[in-house]
PDB file of N, CA and C in Angstrom:
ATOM      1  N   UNK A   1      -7.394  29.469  33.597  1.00  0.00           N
ATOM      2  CA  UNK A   1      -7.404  28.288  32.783  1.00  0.00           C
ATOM      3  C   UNK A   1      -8.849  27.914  32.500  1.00  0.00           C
ATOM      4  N   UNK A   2      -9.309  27.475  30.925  1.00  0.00           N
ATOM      5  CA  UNK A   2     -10.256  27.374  30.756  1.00  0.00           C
ATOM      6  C   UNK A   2     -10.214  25.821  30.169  1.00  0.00           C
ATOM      7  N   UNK A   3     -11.270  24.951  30.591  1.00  0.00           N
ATOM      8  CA  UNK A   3     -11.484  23.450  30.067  1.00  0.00           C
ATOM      9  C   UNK A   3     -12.559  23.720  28.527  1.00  0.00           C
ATOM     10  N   UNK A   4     -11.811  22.946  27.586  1.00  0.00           N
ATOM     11  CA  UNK A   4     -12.840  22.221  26.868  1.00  0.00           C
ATOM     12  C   UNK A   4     -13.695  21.421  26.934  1.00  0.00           C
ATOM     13  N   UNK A   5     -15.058  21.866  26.453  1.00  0.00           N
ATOM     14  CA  UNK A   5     -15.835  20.654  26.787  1.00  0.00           C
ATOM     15  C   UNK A   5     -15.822  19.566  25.832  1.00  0.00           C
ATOM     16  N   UNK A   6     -15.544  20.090  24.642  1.00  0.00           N
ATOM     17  CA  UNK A   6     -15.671  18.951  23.530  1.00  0.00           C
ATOM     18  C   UNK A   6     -14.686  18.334  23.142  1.00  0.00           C
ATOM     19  N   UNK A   7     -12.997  18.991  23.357  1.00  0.00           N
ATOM     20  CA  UNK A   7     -11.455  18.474  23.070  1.00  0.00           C
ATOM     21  C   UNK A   7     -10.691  18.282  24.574  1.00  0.00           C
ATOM     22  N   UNK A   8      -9.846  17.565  24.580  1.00  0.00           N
ATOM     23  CA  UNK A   8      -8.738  16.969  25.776  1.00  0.00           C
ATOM     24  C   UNK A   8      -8.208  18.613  25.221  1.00  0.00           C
ATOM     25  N   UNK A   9      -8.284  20.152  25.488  1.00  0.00           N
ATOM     26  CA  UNK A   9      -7.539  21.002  25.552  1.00  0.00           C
ATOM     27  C   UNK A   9      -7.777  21.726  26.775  1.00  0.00           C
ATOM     28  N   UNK A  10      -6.594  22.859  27.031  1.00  0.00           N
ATOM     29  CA  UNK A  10      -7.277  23.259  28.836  1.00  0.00           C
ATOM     30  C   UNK A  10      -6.431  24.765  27.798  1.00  0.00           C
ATOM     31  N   UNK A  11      -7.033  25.800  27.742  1.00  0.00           N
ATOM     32  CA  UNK A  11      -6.902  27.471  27.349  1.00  0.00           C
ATOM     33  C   UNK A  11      -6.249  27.843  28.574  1.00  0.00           C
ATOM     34  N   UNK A  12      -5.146  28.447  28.398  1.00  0.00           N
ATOM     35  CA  UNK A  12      -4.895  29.430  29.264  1.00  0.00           C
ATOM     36  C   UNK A  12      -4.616  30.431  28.682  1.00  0.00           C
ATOM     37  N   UNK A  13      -5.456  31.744  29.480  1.00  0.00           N
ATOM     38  CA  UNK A  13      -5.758  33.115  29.211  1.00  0.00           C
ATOM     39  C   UNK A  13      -4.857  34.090  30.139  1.00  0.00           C
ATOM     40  N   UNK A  14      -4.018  34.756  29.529  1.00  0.00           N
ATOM     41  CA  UNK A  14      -3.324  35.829  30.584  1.00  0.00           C
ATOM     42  C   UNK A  14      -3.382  36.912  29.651  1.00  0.00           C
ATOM     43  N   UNK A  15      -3.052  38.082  30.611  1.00  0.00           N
ATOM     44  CA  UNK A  15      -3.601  39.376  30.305  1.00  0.00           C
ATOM     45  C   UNK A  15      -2.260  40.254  30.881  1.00  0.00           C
ATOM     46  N   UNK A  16      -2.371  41.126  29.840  1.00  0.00           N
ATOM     47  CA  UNK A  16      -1.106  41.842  30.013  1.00  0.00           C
ATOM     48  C   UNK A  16      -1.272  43.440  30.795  1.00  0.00           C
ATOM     49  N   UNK A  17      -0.509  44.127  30.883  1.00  0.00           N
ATOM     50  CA  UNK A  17      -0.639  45.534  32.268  1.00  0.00           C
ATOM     51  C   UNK A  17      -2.149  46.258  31.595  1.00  0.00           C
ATOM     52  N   UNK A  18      -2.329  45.949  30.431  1.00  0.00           N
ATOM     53  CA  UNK A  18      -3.211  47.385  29.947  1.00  0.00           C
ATOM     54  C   UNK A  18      -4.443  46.343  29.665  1.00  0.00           C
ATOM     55  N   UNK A  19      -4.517  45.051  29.999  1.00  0.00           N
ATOM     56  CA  UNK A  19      -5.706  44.226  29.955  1.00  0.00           C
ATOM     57  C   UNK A  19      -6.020  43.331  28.878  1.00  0.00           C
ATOM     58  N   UNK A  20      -4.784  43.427  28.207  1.00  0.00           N
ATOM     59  CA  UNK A  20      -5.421  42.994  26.952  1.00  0.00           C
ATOM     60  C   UNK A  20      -4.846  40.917  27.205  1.00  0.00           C
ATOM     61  N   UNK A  21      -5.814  40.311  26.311  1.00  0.00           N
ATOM     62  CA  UNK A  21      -6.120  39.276  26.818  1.00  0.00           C
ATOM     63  C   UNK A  21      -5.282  38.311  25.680  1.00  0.00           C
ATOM     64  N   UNK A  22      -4.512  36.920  25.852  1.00  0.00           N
ATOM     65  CA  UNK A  22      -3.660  36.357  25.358  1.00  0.00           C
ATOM     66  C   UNK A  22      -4.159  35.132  25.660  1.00  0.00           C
ATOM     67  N   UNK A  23      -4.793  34.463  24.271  1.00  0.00           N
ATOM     68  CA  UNK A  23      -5.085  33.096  24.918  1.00  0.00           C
ATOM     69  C   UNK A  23      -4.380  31.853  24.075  1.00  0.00           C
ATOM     70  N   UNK A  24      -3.688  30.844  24.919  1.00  0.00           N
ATOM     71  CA  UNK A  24      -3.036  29.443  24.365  1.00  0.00           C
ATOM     72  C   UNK A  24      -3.615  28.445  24.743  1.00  0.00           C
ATOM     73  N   UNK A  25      -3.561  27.638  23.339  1.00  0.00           N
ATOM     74  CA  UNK A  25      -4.198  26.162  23.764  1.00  0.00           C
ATOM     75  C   UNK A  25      -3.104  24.965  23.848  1.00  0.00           C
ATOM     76  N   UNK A  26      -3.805  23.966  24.736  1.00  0.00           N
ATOM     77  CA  UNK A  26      -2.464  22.684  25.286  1.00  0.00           C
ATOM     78  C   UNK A  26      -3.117  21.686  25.042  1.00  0.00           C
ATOM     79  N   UNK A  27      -2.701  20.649  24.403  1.00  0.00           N
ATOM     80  CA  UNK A  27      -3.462  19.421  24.444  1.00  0.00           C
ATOM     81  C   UNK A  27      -3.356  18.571  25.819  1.00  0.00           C
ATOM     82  N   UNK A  28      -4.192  18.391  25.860  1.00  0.00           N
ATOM     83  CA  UNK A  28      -4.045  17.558  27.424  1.00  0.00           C
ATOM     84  C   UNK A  28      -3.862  15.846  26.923  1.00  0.00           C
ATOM     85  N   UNK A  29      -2.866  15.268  27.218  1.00  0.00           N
ATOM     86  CA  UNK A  29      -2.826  13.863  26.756  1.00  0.00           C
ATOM     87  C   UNK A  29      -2.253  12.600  27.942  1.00  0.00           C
ATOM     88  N   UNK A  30      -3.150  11.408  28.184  1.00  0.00           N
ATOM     89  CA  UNK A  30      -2.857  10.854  29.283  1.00  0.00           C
ATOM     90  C   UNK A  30      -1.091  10.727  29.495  1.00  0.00           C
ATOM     91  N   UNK A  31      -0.295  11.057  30.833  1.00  0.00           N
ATOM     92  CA  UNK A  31       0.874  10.643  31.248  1.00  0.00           C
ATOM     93  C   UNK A  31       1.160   9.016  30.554  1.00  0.00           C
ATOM     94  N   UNK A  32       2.294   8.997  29.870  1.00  0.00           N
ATOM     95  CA  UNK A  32       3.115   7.675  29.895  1.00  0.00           C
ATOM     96  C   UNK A  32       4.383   7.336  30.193  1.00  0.00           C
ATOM     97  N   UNK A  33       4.648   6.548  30.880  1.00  0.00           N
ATOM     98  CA  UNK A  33       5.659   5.825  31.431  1.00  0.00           C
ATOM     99  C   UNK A  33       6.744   5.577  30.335  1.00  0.00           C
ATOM    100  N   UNK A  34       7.948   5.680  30.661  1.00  0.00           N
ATOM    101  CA  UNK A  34       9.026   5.892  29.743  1.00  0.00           C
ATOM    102  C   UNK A  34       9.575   4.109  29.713  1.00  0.00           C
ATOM    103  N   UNK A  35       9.238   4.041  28.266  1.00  0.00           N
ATOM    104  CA  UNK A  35       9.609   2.160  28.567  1.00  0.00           C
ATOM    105  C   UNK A  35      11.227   1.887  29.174  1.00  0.00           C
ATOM    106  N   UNK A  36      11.460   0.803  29.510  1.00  0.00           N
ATOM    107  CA  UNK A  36      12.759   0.118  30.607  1.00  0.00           C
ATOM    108  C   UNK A  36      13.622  -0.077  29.253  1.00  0.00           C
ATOM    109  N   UNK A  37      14.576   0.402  29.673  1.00  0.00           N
ATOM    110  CA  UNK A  37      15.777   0.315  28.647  1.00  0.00           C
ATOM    111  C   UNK A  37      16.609  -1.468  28.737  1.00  0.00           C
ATOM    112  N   UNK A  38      16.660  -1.982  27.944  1.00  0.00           N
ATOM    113  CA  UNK A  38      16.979  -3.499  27.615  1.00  0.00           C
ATOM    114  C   UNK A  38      18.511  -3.366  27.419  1.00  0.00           C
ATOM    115  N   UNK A  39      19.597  -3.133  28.262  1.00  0.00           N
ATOM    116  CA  UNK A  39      20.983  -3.481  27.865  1.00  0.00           C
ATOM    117  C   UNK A  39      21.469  -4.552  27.247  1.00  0.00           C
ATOM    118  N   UNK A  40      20.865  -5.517  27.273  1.00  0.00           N
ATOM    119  CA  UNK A  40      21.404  -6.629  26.324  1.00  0.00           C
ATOM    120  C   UNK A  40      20.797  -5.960  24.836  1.00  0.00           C
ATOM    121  N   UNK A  41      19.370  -6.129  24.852  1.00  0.00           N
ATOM    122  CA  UNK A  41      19.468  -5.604  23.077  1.00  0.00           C
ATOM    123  C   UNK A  41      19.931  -4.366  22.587  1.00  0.00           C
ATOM    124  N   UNK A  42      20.469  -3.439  23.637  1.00  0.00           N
ATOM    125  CA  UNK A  42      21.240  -2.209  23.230  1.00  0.00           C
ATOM    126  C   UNK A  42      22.338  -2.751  22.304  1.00  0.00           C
ATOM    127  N   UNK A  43      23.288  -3.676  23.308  1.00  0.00           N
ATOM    128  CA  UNK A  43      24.575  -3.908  22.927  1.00  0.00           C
ATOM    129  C   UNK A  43      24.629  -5.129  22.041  1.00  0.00           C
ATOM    130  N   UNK A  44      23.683  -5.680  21.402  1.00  0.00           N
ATOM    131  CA  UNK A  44      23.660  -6.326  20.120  1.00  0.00           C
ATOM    132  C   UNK A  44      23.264  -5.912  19.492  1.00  0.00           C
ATOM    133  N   UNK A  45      22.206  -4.524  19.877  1.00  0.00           N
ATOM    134  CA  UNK A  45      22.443  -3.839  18.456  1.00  0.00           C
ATOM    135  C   UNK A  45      23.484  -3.161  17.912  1.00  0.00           C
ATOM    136  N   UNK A  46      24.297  -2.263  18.993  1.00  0.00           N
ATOM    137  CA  UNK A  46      25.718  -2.069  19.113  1.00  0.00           C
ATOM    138  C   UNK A  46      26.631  -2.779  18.243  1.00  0.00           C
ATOM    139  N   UNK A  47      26.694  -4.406  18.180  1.00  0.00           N
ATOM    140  CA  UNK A  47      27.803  -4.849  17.712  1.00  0.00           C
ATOM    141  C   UNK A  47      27.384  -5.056  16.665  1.00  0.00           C
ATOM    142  N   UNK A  48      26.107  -5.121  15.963  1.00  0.00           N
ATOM    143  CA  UNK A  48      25.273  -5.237  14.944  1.00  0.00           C
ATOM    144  C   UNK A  48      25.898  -4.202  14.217  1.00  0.00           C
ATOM    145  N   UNK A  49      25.784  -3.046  14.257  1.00  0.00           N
ATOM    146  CA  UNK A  49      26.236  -1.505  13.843  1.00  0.00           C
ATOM    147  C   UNK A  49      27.536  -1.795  13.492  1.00  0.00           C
ATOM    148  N   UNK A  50      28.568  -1.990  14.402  1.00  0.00           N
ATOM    149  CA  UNK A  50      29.801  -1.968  14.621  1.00  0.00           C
ATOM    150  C   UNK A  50      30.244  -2.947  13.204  1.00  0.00           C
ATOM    151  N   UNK A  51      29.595  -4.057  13.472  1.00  0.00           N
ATOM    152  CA  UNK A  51      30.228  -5.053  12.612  1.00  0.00           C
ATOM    153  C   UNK A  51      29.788  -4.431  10.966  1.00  0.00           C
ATOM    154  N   UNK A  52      28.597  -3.992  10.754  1.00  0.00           N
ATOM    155  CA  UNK A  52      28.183  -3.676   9.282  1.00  0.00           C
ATOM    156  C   UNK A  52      29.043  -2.001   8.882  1.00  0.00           C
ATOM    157  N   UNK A  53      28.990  -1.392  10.059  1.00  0.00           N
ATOM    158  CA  UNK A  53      30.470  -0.065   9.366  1.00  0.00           C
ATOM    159  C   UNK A  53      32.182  -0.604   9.482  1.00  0.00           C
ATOM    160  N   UNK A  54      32.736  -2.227   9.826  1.00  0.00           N
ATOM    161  CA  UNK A  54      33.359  -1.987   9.783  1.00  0.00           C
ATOM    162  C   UNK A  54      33.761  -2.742   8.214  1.00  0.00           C
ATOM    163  N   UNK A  55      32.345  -3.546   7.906  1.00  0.00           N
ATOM    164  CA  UNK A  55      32.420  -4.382   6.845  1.00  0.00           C
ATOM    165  C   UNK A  55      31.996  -3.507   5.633  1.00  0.00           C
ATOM    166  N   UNK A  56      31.470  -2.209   5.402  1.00  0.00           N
ATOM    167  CA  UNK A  56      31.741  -1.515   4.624  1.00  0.00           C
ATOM    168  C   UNK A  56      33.101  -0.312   4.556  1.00  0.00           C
ATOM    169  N   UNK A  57      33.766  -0.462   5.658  1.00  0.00           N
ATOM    170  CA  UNK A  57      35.129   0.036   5.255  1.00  0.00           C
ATOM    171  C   UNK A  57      35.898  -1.061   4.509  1.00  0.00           C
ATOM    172  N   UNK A  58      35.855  -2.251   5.261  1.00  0.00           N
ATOM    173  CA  UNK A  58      37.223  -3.223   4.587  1.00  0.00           C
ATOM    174  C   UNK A  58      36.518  -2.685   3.030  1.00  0.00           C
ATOM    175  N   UNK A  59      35.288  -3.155   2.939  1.00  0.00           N
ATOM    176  CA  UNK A  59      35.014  -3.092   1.222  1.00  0.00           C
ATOM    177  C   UNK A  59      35.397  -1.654   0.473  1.00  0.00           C
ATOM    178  N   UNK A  60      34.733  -0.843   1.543  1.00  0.00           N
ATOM    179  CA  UNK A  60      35.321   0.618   0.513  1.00  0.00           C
ATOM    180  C   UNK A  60      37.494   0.365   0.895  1.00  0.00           C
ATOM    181  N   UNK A  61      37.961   0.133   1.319  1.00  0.00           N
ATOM    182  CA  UNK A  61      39.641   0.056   1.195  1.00  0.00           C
ATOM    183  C   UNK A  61      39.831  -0.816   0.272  1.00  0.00           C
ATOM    184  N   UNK A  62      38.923  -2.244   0.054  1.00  0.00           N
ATOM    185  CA  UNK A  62      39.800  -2.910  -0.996  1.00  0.00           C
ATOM    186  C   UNK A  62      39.235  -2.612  -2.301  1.00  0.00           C
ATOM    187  N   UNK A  63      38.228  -1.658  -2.553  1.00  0.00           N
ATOM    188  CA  UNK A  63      37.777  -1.280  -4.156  1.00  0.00           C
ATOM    189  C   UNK A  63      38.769  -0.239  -4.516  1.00  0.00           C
ATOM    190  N   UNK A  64      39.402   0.781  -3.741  1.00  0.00           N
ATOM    191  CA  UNK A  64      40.207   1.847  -4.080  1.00  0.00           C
ATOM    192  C   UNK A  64      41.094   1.694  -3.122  1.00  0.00           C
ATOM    193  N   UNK A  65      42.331   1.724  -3.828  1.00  0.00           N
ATOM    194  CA  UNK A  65      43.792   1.650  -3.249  1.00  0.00           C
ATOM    195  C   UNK A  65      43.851   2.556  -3.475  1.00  0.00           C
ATOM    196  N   UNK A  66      44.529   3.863  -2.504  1.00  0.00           N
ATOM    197  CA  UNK A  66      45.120   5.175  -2.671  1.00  0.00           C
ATOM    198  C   UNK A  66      46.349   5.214  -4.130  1.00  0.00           C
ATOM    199  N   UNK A  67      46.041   6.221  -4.732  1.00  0.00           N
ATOM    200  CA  UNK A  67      46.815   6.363  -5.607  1.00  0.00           C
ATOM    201  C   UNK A  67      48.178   7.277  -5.093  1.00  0.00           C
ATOM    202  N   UNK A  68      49.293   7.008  -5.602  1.00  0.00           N
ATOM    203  CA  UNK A  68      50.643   7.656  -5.447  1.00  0.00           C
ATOM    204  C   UNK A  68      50.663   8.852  -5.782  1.00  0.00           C
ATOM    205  N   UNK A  69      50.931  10.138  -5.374  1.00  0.00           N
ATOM    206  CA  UNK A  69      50.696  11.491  -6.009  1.00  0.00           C
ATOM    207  C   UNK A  69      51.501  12.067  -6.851  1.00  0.00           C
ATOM    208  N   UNK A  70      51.648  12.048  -8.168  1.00  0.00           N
ATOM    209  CA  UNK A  70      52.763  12.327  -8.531  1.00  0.00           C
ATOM    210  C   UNK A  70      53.655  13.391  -8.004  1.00  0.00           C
ATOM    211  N   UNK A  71      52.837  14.305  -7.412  1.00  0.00           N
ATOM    212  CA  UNK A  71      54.075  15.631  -6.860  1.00  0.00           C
ATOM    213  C   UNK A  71      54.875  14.963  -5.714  1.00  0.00           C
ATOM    214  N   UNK A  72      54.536  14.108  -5.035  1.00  0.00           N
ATOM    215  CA  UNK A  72      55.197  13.100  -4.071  1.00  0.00           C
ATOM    216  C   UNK A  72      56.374  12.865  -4.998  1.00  0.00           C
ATOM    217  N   UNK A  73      56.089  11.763  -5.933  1.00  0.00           N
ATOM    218  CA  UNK A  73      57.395  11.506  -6.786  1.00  0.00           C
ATOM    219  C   UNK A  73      57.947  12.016  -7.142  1.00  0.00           C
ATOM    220  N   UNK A  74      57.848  13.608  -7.373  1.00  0.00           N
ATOM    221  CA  UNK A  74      58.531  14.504  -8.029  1.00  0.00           C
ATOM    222  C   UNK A  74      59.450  14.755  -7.101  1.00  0.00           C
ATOM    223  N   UNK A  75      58.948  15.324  -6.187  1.00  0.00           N
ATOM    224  CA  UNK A  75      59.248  15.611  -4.940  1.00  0.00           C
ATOM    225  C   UNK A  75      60.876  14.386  -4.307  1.00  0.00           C
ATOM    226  N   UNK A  76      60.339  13.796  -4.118  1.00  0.00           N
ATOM    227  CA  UNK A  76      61.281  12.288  -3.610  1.00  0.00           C
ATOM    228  C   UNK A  76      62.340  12.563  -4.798  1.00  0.00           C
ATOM    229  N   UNK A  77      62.295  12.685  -6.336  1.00  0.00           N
ATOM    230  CA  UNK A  77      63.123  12.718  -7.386  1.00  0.00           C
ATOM    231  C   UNK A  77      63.809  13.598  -7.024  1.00  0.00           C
ATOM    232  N   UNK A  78      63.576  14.940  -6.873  1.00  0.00           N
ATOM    233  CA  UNK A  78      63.928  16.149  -6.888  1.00  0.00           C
ATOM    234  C   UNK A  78      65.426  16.044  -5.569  1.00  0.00           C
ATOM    235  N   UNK A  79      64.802  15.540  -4.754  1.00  0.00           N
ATOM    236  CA  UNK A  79      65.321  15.625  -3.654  1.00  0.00           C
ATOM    237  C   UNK A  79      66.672  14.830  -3.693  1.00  0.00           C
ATOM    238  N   UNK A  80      66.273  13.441  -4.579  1.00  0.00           N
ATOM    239  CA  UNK A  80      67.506  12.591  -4.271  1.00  0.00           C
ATOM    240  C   UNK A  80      68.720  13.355  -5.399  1.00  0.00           C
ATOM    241  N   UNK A  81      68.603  13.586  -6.349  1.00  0.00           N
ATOM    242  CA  UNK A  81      69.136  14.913  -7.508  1.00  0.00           C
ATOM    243  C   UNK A  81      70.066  15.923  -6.376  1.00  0.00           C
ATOM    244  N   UNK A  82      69.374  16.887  -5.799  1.00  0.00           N
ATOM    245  CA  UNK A  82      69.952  17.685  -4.882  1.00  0.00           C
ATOM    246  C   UNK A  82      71.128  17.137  -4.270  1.00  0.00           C
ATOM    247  N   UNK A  83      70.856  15.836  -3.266  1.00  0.00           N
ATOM    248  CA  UNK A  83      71.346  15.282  -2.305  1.00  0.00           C
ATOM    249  C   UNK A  83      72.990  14.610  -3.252  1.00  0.00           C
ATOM    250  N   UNK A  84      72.526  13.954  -4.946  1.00  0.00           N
ATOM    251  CA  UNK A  84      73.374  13.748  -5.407  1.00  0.00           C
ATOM    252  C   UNK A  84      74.627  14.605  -5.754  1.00  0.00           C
ATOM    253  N   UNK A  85      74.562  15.658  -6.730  1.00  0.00           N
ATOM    254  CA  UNK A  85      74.622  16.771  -7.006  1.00  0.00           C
ATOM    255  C   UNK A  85      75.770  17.908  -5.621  1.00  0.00           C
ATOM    256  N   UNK A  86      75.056  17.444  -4.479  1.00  0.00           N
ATOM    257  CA  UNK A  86      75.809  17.869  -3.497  1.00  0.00           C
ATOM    258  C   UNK A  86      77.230  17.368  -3.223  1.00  0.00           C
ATOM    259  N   UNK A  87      76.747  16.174  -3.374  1.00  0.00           N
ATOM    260  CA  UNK A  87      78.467  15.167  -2.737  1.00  0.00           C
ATOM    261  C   UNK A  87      78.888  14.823  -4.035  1.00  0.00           C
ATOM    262  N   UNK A  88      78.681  15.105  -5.037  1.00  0.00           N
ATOM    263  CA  UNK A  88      79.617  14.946  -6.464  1.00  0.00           C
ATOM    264  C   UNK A  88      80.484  16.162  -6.361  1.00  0.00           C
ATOM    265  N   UNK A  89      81.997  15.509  -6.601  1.00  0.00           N
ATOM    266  CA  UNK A  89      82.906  16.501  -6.449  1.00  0.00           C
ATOM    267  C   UNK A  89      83.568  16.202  -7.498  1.00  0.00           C
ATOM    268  N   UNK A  90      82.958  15.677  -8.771  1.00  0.00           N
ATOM    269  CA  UNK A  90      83.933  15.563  -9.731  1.00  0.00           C
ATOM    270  C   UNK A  90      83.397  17.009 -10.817  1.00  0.00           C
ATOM    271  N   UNK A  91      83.074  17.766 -10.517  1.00  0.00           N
ATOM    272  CA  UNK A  91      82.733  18.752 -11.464  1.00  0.00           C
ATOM    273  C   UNK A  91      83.823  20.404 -10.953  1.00  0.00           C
TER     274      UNK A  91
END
């Protein structure tokens, strides 16, 4: 391991079976402490979230009402025809 004198970098040099030489640089940067996690402002931001995706669903459900498919209706038509057709015994 080699120090910089002029950059926060530290070289490390390794060398492989036949000698040949491989060098990487690392920035060296002071350790910091991982800040304290705040459960209360987690979970208002939480309901914060919660409340604004559930207030753009109601809005996206009441701009578009699902439309009826017509092959559905066909379908449902078709069917009650059959069902008629069956128990008619006047033919």
């Amino acid at each position: 391991m080699l120090a910089d004198k002029e950059a926060a970098i530290i070289w490390l040099v390794c060398t492989d079976g036949a000698g040949y030489k491989t060098v990487t640089a690392y920035d060296i940067t002071p350790h910091m402490a991982a800040p304290q996690v705040d459960l209360n402002n987690l979970e208002s931001r939480l309901a914060h979230v919660e409340e604004w995706i559930n207030a753009k669903q109601s809005a996206f459900g009441s701009a578009k009402q699902p439309k009826k498919s017509n092959a559905n209706a066909n379908a449902n038509a078709n069917a009650k025809n059959v069902a008629t057709e069956s128990t008619d015994t006047t033919t």
